[in-house]
Protein backbone atom coordinates (compact mmCIF):
# COMPACT_ATOMS: atom_id res chain seq x y z
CA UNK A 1 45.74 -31.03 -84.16
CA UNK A 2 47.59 -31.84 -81.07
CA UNK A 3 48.74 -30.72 -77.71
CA UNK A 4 51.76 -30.86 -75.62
CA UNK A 5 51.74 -29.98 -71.87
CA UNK A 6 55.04 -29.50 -69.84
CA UNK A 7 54.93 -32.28 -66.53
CA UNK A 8 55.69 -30.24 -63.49
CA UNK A 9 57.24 -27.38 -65.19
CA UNK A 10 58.42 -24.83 -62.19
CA UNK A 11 59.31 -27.18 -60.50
CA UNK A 12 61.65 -28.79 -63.00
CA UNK A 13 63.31 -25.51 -64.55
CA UNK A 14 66.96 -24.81 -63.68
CA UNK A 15 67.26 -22.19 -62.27
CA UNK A 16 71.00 -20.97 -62.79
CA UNK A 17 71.12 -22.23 -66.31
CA UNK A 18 67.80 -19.89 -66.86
CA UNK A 19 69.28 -17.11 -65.13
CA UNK A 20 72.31 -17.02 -67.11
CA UNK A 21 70.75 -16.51 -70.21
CA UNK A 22 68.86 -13.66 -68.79
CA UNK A 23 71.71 -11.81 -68.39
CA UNK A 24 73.66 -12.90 -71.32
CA UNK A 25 70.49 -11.67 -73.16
CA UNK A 26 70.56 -8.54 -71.58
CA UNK A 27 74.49 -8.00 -72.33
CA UNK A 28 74.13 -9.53 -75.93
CA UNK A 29 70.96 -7.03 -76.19
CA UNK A 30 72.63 -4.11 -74.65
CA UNK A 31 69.23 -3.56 -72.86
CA UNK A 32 69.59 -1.20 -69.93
CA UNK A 33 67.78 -2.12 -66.61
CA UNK A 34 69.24 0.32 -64.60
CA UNK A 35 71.31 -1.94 -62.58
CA UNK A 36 74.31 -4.06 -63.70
CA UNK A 37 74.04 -7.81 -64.94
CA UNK A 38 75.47 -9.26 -62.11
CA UNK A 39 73.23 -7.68 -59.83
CA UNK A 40 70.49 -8.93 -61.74
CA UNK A 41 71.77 -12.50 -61.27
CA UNK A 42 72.28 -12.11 -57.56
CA UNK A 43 68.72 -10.62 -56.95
CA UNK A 44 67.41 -13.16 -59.18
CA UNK A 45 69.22 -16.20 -56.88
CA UNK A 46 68.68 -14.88 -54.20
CA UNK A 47 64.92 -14.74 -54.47
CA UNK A 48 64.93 -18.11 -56.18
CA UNK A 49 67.31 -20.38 -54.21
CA UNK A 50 66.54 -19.17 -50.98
CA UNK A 51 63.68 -21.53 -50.68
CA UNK A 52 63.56 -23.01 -47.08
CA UNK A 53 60.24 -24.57 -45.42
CA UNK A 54 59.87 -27.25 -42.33
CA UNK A 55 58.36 -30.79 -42.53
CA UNK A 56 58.14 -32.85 -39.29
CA UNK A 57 60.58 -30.44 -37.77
CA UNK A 58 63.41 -30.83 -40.47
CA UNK A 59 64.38 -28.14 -42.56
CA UNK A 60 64.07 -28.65 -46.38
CA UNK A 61 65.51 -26.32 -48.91
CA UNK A 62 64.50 -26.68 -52.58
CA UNK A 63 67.72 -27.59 -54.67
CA UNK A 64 66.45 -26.35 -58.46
CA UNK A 65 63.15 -25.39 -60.12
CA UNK A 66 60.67 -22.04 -58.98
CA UNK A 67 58.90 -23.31 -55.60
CA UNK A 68 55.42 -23.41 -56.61
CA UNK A 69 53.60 -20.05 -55.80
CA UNK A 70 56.65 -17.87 -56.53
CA UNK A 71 55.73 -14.58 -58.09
CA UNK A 72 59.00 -15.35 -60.91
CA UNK A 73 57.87 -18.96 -61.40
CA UNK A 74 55.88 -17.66 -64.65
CA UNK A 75 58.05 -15.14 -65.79
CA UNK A 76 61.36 -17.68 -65.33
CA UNK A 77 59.52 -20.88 -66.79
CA UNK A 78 58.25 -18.75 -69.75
CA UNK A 79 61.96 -17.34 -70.40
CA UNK A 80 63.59 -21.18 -70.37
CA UNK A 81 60.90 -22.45 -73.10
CA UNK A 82 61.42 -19.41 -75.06
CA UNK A 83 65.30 -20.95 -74.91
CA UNK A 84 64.59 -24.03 -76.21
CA UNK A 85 62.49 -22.44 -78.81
CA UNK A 86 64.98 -20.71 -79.92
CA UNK A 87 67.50 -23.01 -79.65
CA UNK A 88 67.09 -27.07 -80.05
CA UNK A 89 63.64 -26.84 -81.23
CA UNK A 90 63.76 -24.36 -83.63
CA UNK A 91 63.95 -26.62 -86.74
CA UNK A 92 61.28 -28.75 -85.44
CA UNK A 93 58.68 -26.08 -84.76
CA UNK A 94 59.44 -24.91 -87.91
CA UNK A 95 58.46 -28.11 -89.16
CA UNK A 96 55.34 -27.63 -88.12
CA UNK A 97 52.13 -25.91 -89.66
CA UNK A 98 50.91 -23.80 -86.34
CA UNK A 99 52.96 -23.88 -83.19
CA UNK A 100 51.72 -21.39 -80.31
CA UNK A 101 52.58 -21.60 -76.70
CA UNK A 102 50.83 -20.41 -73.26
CA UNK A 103 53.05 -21.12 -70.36
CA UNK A 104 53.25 -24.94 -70.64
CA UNK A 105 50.61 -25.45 -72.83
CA UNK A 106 51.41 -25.49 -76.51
CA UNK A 107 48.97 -25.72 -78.98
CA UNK A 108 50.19 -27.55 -83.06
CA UNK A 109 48.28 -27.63 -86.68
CA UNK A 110 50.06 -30.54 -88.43
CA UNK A 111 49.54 -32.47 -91.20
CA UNK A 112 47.17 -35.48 -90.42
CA UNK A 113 49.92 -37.60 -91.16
CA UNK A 114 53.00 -36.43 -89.21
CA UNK A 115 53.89 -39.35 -86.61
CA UNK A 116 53.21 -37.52 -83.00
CA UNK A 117 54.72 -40.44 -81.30
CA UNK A 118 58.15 -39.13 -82.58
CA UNK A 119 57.38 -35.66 -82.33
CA UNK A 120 56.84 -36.46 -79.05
CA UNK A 121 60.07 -38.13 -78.76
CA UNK A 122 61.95 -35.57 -80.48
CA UNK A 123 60.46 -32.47 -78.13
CA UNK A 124 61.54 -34.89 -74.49
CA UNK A 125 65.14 -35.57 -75.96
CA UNK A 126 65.66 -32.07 -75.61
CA UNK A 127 66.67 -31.93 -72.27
CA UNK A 128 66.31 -34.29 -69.43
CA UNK A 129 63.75 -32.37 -67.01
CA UNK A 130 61.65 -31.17 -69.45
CA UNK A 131 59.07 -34.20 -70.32
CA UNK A 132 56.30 -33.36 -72.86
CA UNK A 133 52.81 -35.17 -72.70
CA UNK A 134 50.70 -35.29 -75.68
CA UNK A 135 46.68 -35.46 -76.37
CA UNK A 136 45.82 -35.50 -79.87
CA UNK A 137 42.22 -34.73 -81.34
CA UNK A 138 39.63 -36.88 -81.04
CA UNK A 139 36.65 -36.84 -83.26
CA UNK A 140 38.03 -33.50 -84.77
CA UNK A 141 37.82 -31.88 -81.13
CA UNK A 142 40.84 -31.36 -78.81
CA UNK A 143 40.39 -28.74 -76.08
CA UNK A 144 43.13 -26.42 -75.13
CA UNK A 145 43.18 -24.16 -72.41
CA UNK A 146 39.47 -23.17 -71.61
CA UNK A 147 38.37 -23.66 -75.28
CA UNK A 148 37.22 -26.87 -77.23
CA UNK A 149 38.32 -26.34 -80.81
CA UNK A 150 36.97 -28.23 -83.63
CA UNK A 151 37.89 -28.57 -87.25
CA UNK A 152 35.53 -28.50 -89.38
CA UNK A 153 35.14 -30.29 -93.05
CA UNK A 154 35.98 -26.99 -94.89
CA UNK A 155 39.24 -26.23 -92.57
CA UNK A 156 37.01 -24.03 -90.39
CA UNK A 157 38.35 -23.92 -86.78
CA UNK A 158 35.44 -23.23 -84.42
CA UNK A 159 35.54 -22.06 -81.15
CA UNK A 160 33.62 -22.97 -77.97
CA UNK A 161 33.79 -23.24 -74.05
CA UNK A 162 35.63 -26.03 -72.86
CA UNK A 163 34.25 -27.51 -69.10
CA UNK A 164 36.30 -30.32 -67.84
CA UNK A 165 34.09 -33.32 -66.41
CA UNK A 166 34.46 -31.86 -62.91
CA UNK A 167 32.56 -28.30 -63.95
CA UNK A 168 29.45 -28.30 -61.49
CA UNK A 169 28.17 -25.02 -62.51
CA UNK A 170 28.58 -23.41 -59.19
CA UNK A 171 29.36 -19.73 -58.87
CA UNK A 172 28.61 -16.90 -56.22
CA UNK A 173 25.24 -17.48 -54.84
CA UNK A 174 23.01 -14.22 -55.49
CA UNK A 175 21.89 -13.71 -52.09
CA UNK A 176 25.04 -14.59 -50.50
CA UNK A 177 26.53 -11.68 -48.07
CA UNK A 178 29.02 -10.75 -51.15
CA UNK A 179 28.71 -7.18 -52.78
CA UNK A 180 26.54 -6.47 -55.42
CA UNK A 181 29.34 -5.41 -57.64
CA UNK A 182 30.69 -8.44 -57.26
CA UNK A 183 27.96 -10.27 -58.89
CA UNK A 184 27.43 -8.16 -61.34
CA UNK A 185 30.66 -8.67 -62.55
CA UNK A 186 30.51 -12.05 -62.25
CA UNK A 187 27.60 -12.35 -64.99
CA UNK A 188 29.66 -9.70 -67.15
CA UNK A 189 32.69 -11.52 -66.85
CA UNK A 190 31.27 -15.27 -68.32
CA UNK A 191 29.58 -13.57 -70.77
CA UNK A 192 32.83 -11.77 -72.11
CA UNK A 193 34.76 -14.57 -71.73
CA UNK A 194 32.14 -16.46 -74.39
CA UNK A 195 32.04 -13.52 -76.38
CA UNK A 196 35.94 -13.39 -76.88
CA UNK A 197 36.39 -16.71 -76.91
CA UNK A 198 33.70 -18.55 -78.63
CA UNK A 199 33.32 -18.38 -82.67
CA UNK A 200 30.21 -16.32 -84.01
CA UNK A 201 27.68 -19.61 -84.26
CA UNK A 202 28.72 -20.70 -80.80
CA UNK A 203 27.96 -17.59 -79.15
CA UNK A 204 24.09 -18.01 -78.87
CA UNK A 205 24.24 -21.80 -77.60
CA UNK A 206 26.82 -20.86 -74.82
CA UNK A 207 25.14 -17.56 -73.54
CA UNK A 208 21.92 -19.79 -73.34
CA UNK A 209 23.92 -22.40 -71.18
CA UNK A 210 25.02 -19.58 -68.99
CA UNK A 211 21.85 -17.98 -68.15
CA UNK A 212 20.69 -21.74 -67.95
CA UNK A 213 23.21 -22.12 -65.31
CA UNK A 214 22.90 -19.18 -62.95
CA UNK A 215 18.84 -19.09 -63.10
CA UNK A 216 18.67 -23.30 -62.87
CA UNK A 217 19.26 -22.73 -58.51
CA UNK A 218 17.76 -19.80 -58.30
CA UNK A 219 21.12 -18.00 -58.38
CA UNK A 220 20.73 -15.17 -60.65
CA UNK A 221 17.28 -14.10 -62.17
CA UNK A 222 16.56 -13.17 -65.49
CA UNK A 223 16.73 -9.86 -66.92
């Protein structure tokens, strides 16, 4: 198991290049959006390379890339991967046993013995402002996202909550001025999130953590 993760991604995404094969999808698609194609493109520029903001009393506009809180960044940055998916590395994903992608986050099975330092290679030769970095599974663990997988001897993948080293456990305090709604959901929501996430003989382990958690400071009481 491996990992790749995207350095910088909106930031690095070309913009004009990305929105050109919007619209040549949605002429080569014949998908109706209401509008024509080339408004499409000049909405989509305009709301992308109109990026101005002040520093020390200059005036900066961004050149390329989605400025970093744009509402398109994850639709636009999604879109360009999907390009190179589809395009340069299509033969090497297909290569590869599992290959599944969140945003910049891309999760691969491979055979214990493929050489990742060329995979590696292969996936930044692609194109210049896209640079890959890899972690690969240690122990039999690699976490991805907010879940720790593990393989197991018998080719069992389990499942379980994945806290970076930083996680201090703190959450709404229960008798903070904060509506009682919210902190009900709160408690429904982590315990969800373990159910859905976690495999079946990780579930018990990580509901006791939680309840460990919110009752340890007196933040939530049992019931």
């Amino acid at each position: 198991m491996m990992s790749l993760d995207v350095a910088s991604l909106f930031t690095n995404i070309p913009l004009l290049e990305t929105v050109n094969y919007i619209c040549d999808q949605l002429i080569g698609g014949k998908i109706d959006v209401g509008i024509p194609s080339e408004k499409v493109k000049e909405l989509l520029l305009k709301c992308t390379m109109n990026v101005q903001f002040m520093f020390n009393n200059g005036f900066y506009r961004q050149v390329d890339g989605v400025a970093m809180g744009s509402p398109l960044g994850p639709l636009l940055a999604d879109i360009f991967l999907a390009k190179l998916e589809n395009g340069p590395l299509k033969d090497t994903i297909k290569g590869l046993d599992y290959y599944c992608r969140y945003v910049d986050d891309t999760f691969i099975g491979c055979d214990r013995n493929l050489n990742k330092q060329e995979l590696l290679n292969a996936v930044n030769s692609v194109y210049p402002t896209i640079q890959f970095t890899c972690e690969e599974e240690d122990n039999n663990s690699l976490p991805f996202l907010d879940v720790l997988l593990t393989m197991n001897t018998d080719g069992y993948l389990q499942r379980k909550l994945f806290r970076k080293k930083t996680w201090t456990g703190q959450y709404t305090h229960f008798h903070s001025f904060t509506w009682i709604q919210h902190k009900r959901n709160l408690v429904k929501c982590l315990s969800y999130r373990i159910k859905r996430i976690c495999s079946e003989e990780c579930t018990k382990e990580e509901i006791h953590k939680l309840k460990f958690t919110l009752q340890k400071m007196d933040i939530y009481r049992a019931s």
